[in-house]
Every structure is written in C-alpha cells, then in structure tokens.
C-alpha atoms as a PDB file:
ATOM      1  CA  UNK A   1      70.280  95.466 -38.524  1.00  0.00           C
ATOM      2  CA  UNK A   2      67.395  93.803 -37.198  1.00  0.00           C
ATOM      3  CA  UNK A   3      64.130  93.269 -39.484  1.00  0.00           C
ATOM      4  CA  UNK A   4      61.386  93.302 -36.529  1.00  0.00           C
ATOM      5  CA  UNK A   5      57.359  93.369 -36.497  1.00  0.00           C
ATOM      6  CA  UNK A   6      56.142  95.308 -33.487  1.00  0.00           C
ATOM      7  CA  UNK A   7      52.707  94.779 -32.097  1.00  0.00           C
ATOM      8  CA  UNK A   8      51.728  98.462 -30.438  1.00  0.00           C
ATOM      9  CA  UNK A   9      49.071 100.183 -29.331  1.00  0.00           C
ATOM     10  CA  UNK A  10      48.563 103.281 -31.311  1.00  0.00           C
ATOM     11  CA  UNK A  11      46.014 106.862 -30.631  1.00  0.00           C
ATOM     12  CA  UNK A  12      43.388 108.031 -32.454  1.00  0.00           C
ATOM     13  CA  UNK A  13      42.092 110.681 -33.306  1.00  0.00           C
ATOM     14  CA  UNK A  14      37.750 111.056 -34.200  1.00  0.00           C
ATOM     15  CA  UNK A  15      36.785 114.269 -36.227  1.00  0.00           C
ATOM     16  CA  UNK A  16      32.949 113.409 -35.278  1.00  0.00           C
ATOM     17  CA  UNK A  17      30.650 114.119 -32.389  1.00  0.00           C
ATOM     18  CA  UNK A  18      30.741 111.624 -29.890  1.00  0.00           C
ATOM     19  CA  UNK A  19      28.800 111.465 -26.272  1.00  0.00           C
ATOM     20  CA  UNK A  20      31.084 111.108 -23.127  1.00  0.00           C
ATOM     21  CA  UNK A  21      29.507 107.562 -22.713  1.00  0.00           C
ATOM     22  CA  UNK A  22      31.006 106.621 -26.541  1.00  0.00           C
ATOM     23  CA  UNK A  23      34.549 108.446 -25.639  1.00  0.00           C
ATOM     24  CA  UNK A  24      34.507 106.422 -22.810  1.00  0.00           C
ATOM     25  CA  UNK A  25      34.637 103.479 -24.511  1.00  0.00           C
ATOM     26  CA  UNK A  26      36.701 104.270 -27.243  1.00  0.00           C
ATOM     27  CA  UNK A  27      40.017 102.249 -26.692  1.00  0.00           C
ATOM     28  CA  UNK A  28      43.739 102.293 -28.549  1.00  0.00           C
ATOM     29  CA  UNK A  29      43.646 100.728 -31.638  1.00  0.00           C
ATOM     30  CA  UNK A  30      45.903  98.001 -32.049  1.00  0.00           C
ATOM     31  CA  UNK A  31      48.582  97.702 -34.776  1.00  0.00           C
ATOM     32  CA  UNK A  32      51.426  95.924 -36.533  1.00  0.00           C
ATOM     33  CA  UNK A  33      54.301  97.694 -37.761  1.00  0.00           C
ATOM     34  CA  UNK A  34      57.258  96.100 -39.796  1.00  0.00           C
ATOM     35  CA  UNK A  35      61.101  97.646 -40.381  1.00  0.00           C
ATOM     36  CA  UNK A  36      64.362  97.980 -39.572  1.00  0.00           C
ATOM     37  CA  UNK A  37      65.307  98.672 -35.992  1.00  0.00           C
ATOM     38  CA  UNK A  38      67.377 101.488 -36.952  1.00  0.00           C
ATOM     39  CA  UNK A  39      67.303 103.221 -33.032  1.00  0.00           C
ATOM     40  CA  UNK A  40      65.899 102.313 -29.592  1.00  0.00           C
ATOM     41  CA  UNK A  41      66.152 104.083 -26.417  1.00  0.00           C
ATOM     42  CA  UNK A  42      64.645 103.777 -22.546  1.00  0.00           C
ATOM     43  CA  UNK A  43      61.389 105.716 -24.353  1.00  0.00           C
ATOM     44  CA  UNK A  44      61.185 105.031 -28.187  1.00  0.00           C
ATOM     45  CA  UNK A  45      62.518 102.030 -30.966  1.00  0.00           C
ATOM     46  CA  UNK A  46      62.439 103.272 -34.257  1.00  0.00           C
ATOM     47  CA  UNK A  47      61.650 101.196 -36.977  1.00  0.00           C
ATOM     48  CA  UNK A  48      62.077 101.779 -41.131  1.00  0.00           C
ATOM     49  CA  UNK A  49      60.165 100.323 -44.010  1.00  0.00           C
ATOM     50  CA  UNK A  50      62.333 101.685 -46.543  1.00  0.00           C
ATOM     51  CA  UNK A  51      66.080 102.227 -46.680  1.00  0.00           C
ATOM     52  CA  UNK A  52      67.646 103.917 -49.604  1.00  0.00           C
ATOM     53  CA  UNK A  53      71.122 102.137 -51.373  1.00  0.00           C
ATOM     54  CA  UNK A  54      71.523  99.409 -53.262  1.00  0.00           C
ATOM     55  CA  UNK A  55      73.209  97.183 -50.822  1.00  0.00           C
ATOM     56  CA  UNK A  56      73.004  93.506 -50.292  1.00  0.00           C
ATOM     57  CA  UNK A  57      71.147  92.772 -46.872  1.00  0.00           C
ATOM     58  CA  UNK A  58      74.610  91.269 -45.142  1.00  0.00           C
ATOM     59  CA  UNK A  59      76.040  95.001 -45.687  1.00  0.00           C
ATOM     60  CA  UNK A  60      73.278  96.919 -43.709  1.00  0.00           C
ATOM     61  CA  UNK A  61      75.254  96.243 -40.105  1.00  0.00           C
ATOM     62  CA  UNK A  62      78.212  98.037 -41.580  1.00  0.00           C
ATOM     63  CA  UNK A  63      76.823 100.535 -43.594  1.00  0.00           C
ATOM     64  CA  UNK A  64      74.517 101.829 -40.655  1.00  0.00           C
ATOM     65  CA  UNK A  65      77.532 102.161 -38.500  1.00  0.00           C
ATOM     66  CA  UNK A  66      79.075 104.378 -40.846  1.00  0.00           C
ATOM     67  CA  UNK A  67      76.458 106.635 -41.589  1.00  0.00           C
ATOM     68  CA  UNK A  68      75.897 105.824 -45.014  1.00  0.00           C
ATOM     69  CA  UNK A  69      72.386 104.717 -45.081  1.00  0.00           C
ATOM     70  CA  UNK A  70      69.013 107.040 -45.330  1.00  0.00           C
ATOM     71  CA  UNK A  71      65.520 105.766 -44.575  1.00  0.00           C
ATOM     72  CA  UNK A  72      62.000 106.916 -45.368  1.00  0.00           C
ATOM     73  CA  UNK A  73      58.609 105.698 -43.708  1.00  0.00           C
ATOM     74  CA  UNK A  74      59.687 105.714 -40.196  1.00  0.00           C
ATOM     75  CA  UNK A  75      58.051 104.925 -37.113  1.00  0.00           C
ATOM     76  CA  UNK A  76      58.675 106.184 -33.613  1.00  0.00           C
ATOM     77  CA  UNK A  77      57.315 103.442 -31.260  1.00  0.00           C
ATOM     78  CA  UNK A  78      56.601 104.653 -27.281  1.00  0.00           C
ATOM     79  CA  UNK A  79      58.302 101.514 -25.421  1.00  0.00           C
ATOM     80  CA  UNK A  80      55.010 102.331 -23.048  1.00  0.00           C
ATOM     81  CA  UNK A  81      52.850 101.261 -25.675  1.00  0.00           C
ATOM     82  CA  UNK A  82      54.617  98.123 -27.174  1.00  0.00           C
ATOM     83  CA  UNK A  83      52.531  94.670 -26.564  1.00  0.00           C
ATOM     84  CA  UNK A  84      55.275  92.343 -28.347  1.00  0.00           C
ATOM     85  CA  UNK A  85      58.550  92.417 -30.593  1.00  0.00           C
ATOM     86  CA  UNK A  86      59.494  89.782 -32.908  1.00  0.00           C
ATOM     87  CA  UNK A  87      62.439  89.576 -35.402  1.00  0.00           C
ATOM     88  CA  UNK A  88      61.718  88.279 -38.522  1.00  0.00           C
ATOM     89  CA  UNK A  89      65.039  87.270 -40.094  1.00  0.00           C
ATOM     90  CA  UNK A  90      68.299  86.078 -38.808  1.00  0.00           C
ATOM     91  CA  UNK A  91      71.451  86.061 -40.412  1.00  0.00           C
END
C-alpha cells in the first residue's frame, strides 16, 4: 500500500455576505492531503491517515487484500481536481 501526498484543489464553503464582484473572485483553495492509497477509480483515489491493527508496515499489501484492515480519516479525492501525486515511501 502506497503512502502518497496529494496536492488538490478543494471547495469552500462562506457562511458570510459577499457581493457578486467578491464571489467572483473567490477561487478553490488549495490543499495537501497525506495517506494510504487504499482505492482509486476513473473519478476518485481514496486516501487514509489512520489504519487500525497493529501490523508492521511490510504486512499492509497483504492484509488489505484480505480484508482485514479498517481505516478512519478518509479522503475522497475527485481525479478532476488533483494538481500532483507523490509517494512518499518505497519499500
């Protein structure tokens, strides 16, 4: 399982009163998200901060493949929005 940073550009949302010049301006905030690739498809990757089992990291390509791992804090990534993907470690 790859560990990844992805550099996206994400929405926003602005509970104030704006003028239709300032919402014109208004642009996609850029961000940096770090995981686990744990899916991708033609639309989406999805990426995990946090995977629960104590597991040494050379186990995680197995264990995924059986089903045995659970995650928390997980991102779903539009591929439509994604400026640049870069893994962090290699086996």
């Amino acid at each position: 399982m790859k560990l990844i940073r992805v550099i996206w550009k994400d929405a926003k949302c602005l509970n104030s009163s704006l003028t239709i010049d300032e919402i014109k301006k208004q642009t996609l905030i850029e961000t940096i998200s770090i995981g686990y690739l744990v899916d991708e498809t033609k639309e989406k990757i999805v990426i995990a901060a946090t995977i629960f089992k104590e597991i040494n990291r050379d186990d995680l390509d197995s264990l995924f493949k059986e089903g045995f791992l659970t995650f928390k804090d997980i991102s779903f990534i539009p591929k439509s929005q994604i400026i640049k993907i870069e893994e962090l470690m290699k086996k």
